[in-house]
PDB file of N, CA and C in Angstrom:
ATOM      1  N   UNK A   1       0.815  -1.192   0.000  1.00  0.00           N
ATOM      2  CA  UNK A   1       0.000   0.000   0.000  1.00  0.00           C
ATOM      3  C   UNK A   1       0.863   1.263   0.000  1.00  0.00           C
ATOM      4  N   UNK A   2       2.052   0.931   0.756  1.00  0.00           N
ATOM      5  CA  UNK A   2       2.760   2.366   0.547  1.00  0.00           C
ATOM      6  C   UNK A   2       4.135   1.671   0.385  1.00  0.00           C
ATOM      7  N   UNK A   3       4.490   2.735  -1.195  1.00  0.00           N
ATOM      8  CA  UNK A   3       5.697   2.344  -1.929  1.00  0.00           C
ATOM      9  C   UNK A   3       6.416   3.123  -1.579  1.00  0.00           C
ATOM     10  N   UNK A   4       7.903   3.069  -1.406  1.00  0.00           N
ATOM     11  CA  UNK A   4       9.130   3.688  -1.308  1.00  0.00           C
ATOM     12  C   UNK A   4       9.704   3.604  -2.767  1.00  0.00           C
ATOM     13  N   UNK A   5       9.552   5.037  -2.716  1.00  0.00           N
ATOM     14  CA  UNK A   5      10.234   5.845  -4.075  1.00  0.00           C
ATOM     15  C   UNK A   5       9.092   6.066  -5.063  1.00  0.00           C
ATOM     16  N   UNK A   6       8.008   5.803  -4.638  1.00  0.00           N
ATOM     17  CA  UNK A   6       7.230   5.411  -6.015  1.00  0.00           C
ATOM     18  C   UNK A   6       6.937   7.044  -6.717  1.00  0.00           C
ATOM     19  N   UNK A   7       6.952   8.040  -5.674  1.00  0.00           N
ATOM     20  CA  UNK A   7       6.954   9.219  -6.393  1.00  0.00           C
ATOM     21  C   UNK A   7       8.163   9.522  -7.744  1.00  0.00           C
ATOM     22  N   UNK A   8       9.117   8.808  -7.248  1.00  0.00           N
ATOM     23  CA  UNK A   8      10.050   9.083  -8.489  1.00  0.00           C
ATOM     24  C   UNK A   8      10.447   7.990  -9.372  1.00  0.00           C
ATOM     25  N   UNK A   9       9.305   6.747  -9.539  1.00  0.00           N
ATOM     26  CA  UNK A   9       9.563   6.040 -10.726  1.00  0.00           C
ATOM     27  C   UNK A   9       8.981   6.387 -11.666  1.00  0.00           C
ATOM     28  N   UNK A  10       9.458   5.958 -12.919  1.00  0.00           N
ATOM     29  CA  UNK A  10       8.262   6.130 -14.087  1.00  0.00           C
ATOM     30  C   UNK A  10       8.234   4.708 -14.553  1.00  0.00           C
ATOM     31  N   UNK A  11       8.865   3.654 -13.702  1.00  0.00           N
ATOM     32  CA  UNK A  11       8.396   2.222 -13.866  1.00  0.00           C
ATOM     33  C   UNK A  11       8.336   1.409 -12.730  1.00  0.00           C
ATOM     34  N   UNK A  12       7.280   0.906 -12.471  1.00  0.00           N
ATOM     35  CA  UNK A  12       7.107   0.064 -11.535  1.00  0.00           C
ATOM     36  C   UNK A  12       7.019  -1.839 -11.628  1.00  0.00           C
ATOM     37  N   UNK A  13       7.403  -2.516 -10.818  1.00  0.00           N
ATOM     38  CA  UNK A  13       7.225  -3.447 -10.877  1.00  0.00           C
ATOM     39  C   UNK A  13       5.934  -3.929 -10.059  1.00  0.00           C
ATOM     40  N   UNK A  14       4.881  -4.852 -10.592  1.00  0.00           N
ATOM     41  CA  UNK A  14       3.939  -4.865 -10.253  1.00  0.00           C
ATOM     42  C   UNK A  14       3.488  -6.710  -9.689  1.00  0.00           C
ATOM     43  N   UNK A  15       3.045  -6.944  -8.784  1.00  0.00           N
ATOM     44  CA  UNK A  15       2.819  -8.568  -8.409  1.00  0.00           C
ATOM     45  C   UNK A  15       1.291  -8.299  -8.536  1.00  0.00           C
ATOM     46  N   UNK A  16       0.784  -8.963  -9.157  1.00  0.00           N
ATOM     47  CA  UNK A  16      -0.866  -9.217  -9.276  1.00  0.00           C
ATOM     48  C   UNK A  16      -1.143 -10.721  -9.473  1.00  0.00           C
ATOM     49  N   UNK A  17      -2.259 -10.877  -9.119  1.00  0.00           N
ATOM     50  CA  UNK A  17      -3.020 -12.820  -9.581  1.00  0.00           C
ATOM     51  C   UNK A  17      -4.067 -12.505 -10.830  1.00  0.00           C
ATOM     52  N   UNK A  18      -3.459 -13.120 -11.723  1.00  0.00           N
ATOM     53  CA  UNK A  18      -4.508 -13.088 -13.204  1.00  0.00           C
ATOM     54  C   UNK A  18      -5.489 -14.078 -12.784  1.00  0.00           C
ATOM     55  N   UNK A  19      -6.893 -13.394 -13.089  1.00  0.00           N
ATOM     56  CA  UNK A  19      -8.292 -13.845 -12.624  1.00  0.00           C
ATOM     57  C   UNK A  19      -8.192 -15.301 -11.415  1.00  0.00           C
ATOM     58  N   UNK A  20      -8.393 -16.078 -11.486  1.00  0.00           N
ATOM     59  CA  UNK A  20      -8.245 -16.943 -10.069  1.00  0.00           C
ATOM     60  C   UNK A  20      -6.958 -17.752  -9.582  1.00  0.00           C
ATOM     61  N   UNK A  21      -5.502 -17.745 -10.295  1.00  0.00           N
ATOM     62  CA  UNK A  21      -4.830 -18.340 -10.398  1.00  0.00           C
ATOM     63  C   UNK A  21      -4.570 -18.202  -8.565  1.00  0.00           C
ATOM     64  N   UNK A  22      -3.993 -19.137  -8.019  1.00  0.00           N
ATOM     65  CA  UNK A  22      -3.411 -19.211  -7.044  1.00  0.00           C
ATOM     66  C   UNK A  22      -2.209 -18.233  -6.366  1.00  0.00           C
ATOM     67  N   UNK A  23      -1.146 -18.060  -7.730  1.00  0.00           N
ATOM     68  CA  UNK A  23      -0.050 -17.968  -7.250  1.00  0.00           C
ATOM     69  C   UNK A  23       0.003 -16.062  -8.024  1.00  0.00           C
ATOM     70  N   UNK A  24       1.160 -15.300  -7.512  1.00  0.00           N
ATOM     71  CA  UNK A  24       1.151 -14.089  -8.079  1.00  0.00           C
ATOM     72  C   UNK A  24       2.067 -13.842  -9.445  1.00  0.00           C
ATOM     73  N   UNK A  25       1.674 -13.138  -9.959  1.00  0.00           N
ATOM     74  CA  UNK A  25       2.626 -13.162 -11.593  1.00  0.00           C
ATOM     75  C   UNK A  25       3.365 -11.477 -11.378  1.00  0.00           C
ATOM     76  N   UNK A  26       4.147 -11.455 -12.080  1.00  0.00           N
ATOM     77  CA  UNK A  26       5.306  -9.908 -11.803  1.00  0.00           C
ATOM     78  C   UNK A  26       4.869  -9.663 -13.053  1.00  0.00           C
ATOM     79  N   UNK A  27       5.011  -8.022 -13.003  1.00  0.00           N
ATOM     80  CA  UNK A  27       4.661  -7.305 -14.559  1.00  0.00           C
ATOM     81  C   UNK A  27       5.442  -6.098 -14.400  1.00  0.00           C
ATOM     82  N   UNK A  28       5.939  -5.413 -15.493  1.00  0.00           N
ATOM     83  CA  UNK A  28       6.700  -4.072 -15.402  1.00  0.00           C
ATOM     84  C   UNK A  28       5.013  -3.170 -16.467  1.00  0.00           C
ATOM     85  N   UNK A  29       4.837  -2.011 -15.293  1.00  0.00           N
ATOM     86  CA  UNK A  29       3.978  -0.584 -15.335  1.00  0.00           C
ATOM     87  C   UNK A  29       4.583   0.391 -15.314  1.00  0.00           C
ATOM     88  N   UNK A  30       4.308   1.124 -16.373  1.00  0.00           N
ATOM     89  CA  UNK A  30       4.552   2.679 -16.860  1.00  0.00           C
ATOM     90  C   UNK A  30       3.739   3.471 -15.925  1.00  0.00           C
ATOM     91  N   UNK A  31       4.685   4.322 -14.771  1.00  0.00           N
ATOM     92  CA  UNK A  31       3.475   5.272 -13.736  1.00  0.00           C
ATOM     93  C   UNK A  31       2.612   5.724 -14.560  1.00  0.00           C
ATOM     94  N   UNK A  32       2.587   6.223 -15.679  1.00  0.00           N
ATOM     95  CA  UNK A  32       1.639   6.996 -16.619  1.00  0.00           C
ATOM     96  C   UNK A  32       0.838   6.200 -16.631  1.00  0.00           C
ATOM     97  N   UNK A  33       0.388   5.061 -16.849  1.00  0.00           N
ATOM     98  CA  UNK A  33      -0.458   3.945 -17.957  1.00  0.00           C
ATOM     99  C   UNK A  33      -1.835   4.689 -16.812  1.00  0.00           C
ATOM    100  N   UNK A  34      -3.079   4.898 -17.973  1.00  0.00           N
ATOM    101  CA  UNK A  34      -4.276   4.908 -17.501  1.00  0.00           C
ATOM    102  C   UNK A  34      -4.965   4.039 -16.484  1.00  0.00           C
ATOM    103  N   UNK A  35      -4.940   4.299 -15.292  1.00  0.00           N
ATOM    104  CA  UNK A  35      -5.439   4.245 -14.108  1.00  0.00           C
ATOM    105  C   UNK A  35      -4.618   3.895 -13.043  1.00  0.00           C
ATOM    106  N   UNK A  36      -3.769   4.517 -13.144  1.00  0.00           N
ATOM    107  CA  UNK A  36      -2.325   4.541 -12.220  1.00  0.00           C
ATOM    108  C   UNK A  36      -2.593   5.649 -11.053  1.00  0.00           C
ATOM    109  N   UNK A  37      -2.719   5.648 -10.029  1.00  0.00           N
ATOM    110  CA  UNK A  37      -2.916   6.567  -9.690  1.00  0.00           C
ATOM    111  C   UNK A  37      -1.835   6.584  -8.446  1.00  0.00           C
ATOM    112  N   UNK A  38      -1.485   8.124  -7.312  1.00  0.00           N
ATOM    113  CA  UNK A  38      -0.753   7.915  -6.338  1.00  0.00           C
ATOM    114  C   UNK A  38      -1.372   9.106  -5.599  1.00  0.00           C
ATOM    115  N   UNK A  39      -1.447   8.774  -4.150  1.00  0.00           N
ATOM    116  CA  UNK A  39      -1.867   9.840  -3.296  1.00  0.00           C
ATOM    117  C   UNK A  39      -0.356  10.734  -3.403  1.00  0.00           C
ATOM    118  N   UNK A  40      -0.405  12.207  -2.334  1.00  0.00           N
ATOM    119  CA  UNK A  40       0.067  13.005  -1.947  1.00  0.00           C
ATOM    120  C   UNK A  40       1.592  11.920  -1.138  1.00  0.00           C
ATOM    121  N   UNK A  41       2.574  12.711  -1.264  1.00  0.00           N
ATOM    122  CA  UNK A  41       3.442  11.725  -0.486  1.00  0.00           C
ATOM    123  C   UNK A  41       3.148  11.779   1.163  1.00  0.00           C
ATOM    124  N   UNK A  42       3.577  11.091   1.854  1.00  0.00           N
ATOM    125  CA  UNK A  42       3.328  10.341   3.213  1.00  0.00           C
ATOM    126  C   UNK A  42       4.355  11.475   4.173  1.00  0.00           C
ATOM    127  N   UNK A  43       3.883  11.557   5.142  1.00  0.00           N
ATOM    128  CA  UNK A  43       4.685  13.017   6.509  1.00  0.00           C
ATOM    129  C   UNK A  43       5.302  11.985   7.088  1.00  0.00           C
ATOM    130  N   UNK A  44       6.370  11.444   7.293  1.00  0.00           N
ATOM    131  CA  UNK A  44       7.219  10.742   7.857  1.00  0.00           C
ATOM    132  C   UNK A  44       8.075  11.349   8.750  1.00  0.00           C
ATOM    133  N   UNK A  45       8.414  10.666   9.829  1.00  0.00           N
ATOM    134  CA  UNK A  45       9.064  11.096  11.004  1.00  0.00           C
ATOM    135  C   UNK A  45      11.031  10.837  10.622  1.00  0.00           C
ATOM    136  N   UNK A  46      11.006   9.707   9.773  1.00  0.00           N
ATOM    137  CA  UNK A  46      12.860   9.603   9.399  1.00  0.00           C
ATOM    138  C   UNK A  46      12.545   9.330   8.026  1.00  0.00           C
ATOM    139  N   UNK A  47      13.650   9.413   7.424  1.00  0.00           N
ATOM    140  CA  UNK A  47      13.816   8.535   6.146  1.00  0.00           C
ATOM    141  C   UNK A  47      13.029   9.521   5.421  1.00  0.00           C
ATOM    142  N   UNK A  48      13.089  11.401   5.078  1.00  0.00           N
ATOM    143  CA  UNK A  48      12.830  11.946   4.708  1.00  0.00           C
ATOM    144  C   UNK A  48      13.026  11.911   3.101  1.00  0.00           C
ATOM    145  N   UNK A  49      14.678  11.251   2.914  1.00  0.00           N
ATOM    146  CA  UNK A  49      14.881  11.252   1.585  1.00  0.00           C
ATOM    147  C   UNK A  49      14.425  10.502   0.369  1.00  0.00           C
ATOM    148  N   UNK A  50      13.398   9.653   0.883  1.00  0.00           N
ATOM    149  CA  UNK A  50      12.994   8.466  -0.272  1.00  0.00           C
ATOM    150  C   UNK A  50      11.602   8.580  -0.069  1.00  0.00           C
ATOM    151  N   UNK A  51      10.770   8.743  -1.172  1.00  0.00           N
ATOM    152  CA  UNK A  51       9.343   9.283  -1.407  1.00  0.00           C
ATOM    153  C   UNK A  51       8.469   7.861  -0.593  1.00  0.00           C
ATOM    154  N   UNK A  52       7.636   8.153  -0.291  1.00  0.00           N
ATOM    155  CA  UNK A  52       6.719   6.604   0.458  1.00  0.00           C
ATOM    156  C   UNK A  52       5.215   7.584  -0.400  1.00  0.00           C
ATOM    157  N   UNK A  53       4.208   6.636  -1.321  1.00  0.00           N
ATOM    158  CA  UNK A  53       3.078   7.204  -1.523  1.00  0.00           C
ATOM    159  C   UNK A  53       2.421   6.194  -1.766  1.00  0.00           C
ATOM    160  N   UNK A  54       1.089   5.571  -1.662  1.00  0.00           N
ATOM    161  CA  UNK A  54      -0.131   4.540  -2.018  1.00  0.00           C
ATOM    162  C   UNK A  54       0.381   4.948  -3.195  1.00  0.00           C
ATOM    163  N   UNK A  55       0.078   3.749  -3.841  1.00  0.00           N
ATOM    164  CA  UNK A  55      -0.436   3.661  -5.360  1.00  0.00           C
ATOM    165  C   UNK A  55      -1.358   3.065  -5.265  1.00  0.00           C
ATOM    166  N   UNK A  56      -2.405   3.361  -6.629  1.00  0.00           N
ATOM    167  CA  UNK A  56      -3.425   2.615  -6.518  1.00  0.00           C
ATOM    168  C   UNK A  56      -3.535   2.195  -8.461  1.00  0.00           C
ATOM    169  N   UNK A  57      -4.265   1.297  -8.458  1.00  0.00           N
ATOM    170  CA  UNK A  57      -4.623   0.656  -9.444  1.00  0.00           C
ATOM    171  C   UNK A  57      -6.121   0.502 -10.441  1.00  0.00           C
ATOM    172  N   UNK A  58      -6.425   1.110 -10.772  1.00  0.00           N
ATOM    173  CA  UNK A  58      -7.999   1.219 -11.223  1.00  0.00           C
ATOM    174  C   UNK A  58      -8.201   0.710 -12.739  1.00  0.00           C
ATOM    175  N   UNK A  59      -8.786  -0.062 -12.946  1.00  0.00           N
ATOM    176  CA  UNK A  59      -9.185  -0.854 -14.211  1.00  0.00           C
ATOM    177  C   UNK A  59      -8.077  -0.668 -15.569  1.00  0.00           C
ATOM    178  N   UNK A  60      -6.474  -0.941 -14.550  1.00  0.00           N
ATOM    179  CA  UNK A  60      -5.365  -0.639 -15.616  1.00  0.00           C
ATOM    180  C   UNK A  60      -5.279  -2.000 -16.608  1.00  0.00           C
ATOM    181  N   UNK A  61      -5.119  -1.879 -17.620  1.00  0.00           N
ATOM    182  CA  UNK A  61      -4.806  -3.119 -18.310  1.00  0.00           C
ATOM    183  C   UNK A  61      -3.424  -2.760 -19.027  1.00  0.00           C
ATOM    184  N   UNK A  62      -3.202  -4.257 -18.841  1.00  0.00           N
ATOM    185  CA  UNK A  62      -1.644  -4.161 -19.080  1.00  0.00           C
ATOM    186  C   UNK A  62      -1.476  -5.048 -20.368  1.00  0.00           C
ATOM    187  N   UNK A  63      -0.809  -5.308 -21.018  1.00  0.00           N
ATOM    188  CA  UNK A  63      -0.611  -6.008 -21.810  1.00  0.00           C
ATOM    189  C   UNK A  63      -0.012  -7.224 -21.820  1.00  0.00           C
ATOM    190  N   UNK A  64       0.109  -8.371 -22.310  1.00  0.00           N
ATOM    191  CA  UNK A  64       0.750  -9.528 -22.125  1.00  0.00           C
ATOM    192  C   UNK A  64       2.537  -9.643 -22.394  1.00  0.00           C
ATOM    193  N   UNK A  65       3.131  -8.364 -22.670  1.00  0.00           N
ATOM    194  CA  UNK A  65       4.163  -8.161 -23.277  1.00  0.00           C
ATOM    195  C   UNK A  65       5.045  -8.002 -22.038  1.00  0.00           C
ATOM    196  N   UNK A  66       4.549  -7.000 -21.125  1.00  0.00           N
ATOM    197  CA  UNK A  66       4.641  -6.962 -20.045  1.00  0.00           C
ATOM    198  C   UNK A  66       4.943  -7.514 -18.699  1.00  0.00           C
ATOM    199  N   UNK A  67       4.323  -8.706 -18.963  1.00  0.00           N
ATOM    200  CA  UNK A  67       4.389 -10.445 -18.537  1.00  0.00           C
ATOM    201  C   UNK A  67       6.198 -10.095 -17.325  1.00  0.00           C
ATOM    202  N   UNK A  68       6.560 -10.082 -16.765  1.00  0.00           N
ATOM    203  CA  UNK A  68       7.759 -10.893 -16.481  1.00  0.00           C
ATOM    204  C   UNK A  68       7.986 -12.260 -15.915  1.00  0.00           C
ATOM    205  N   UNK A  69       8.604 -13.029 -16.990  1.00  0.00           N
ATOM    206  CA  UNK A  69       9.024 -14.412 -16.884  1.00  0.00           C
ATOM    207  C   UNK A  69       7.763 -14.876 -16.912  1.00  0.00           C
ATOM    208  N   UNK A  70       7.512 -16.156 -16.105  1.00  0.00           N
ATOM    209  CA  UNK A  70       6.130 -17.014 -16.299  1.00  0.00           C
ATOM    210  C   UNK A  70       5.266 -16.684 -15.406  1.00  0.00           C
ATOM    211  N   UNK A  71       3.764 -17.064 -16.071  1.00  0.00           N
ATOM    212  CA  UNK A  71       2.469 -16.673 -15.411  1.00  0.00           C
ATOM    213  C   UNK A  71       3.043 -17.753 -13.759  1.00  0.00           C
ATOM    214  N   UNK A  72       2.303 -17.100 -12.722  1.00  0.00           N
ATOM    215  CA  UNK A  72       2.187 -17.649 -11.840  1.00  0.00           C
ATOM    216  C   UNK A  72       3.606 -17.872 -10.474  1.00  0.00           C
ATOM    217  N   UNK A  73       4.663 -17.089 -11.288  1.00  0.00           N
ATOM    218  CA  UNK A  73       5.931 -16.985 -10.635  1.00  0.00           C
ATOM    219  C   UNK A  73       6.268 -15.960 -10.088  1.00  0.00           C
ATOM    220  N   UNK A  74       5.818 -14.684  -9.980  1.00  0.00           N
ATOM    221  CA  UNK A  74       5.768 -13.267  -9.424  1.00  0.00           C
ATOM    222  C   UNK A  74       6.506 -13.721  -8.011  1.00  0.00           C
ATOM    223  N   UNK A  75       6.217 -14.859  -6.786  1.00  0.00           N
ATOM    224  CA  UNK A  75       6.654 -14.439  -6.107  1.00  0.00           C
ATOM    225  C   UNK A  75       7.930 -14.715  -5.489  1.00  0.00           C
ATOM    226  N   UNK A  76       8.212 -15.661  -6.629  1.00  0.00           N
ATOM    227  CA  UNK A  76      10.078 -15.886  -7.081  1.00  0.00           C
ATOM    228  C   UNK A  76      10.620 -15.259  -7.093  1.00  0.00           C
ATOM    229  N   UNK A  77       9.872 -14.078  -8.086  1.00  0.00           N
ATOM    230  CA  UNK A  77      10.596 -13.149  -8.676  1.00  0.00           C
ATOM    231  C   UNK A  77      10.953 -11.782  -7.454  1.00  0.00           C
ATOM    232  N   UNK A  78       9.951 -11.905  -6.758  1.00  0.00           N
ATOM    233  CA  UNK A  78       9.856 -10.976  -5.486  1.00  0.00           C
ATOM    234  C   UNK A  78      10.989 -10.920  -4.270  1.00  0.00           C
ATOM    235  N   UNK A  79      10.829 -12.651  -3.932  1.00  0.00           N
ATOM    236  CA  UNK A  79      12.041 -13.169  -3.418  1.00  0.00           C
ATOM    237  C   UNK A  79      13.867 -12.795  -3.662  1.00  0.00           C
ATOM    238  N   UNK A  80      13.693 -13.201  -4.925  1.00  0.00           N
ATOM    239  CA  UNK A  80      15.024 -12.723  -5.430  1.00  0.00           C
ATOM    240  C   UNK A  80      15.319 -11.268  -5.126  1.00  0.00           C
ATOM    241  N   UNK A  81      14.593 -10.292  -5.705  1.00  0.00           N
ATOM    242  CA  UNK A  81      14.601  -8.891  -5.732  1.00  0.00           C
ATOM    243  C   UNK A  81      15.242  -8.654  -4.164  1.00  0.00           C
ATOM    244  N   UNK A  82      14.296  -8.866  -3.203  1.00  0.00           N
ATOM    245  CA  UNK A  82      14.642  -8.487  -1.819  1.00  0.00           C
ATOM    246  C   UNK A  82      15.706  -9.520  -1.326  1.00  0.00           C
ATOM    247  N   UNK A  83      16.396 -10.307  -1.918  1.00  0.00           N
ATOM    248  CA  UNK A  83      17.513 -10.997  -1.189  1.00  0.00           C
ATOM    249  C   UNK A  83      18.777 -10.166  -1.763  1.00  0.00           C
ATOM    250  N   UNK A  84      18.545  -9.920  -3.258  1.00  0.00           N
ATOM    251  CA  UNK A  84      19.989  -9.114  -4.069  1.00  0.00           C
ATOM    252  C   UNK A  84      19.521  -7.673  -2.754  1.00  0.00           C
ATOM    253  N   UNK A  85      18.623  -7.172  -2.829  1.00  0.00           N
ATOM    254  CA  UNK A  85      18.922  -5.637  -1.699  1.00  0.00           C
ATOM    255  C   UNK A  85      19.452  -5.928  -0.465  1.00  0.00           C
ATOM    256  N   UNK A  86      18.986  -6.987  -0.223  1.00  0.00           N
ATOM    257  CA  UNK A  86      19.959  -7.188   1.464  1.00  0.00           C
ATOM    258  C   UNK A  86      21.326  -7.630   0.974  1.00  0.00           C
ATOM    259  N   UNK A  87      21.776  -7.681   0.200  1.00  0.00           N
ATOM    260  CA  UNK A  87      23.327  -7.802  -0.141  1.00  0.00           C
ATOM    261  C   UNK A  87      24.061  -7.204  -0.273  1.00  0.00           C
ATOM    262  N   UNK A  88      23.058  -6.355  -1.286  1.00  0.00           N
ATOM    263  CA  UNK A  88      24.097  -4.942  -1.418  1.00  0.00           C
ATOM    264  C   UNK A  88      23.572  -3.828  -0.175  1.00  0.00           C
ATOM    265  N   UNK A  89      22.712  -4.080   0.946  1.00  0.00           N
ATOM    266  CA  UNK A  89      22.679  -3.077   2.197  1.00  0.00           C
ATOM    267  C   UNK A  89      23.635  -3.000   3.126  1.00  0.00           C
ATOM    268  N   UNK A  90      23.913  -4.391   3.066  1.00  0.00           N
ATOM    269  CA  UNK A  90      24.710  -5.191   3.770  1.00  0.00           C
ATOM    270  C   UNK A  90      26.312  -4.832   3.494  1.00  0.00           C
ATOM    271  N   UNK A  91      26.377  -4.742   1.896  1.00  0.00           N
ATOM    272  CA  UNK A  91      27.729  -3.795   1.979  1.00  0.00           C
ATOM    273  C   UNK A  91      27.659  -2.820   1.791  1.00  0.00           C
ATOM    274  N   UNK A  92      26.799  -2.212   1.296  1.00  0.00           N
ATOM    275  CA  UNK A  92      26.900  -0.532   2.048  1.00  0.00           C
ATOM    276  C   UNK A  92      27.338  -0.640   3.249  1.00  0.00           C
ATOM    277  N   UNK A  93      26.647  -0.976   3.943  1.00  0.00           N
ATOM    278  CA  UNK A  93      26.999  -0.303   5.232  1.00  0.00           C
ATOM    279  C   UNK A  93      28.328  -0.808   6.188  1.00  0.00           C
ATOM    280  N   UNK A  94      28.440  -1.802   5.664  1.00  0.00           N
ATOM    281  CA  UNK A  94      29.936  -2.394   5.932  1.00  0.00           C
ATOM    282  C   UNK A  94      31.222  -1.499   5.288  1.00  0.00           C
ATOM    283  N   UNK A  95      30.527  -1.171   4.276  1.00  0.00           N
ATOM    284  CA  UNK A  95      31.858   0.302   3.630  1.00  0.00           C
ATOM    285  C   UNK A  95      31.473   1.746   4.210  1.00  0.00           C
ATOM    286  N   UNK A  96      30.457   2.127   4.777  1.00  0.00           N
ATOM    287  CA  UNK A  96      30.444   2.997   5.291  1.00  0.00           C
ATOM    288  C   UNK A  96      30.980   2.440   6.934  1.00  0.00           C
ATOM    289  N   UNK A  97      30.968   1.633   7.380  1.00  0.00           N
ATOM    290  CA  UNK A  97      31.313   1.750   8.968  1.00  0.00           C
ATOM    291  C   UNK A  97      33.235   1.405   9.069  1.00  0.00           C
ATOM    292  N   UNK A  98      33.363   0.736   7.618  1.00  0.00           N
ATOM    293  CA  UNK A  98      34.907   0.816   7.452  1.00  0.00           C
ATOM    294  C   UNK A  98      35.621   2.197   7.484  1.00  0.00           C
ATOM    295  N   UNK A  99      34.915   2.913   6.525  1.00  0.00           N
ATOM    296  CA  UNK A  99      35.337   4.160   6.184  1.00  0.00           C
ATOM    297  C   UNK A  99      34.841   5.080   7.527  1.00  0.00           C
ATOM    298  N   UNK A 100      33.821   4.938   8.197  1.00  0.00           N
ATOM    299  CA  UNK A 100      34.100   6.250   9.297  1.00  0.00           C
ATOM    300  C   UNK A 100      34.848   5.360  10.245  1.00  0.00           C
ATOM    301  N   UNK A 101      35.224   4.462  10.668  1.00  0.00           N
ATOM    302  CA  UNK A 101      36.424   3.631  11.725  1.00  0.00           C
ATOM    303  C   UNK A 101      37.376   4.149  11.103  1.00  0.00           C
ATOM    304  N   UNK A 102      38.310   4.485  10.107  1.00  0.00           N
ATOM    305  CA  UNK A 102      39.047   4.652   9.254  1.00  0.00           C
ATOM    306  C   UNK A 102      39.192   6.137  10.172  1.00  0.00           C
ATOM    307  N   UNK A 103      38.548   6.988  10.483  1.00  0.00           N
ATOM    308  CA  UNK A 103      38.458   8.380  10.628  1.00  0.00           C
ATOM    309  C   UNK A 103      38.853   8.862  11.966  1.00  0.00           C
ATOM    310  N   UNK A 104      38.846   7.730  13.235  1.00  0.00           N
ATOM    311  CA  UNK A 104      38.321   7.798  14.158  1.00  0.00           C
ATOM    312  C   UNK A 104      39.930   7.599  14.611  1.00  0.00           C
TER     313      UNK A 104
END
């Protein structure tokens, strides 16, 4: 319900279930595409620098082109995504705590 960064994509990755399937399928969305919509961004107390806003979705149709990888695998694909970011967070911040020890 509330995306980080979504104010500043103009592509989103999207997990939806095509009509009753069980499992979720991944799709790449153009913020533009007709019925894309996003509230006002979110008043946050930290983490001022990265946009947080609802998106919402209203009778968007997407095309089959769109598709990423196979129907019904979206949440493979989800998986992966958030394991490569904890990798590279993970060295961020291991090069930032090298580099200010470095200082000290």
């Amino acid at each position: 319900m509330w995306i980080t960064n979504a104010g500043f994509a103009d592509v989103l990755t999207v997990f939806a279930k095509i009509d009753d399937d069980e499992n979720l399928t991944a799709f790449i969305v153009e913020a533009n595409t007709p019925g894309v919509t996003m509230n006002a961004e979110e008043k946050k107390m930290g983490i001022k620098g990265s946009s947080t806003r609802q998106v919402f979705f209203n009778d968007v149709v997407i095309p089959v082109e769109n598709q990423l990888f196979e129907r019904g695998q979206g949440f493979k694909i989800a998986v992966n995504i958030l394991n490569i970011g904890r990798i590279k967070l993970g060295a961020g911040v291991m090069g930032g705590a090298k580099k200010r020890l470095h200082f000290l």
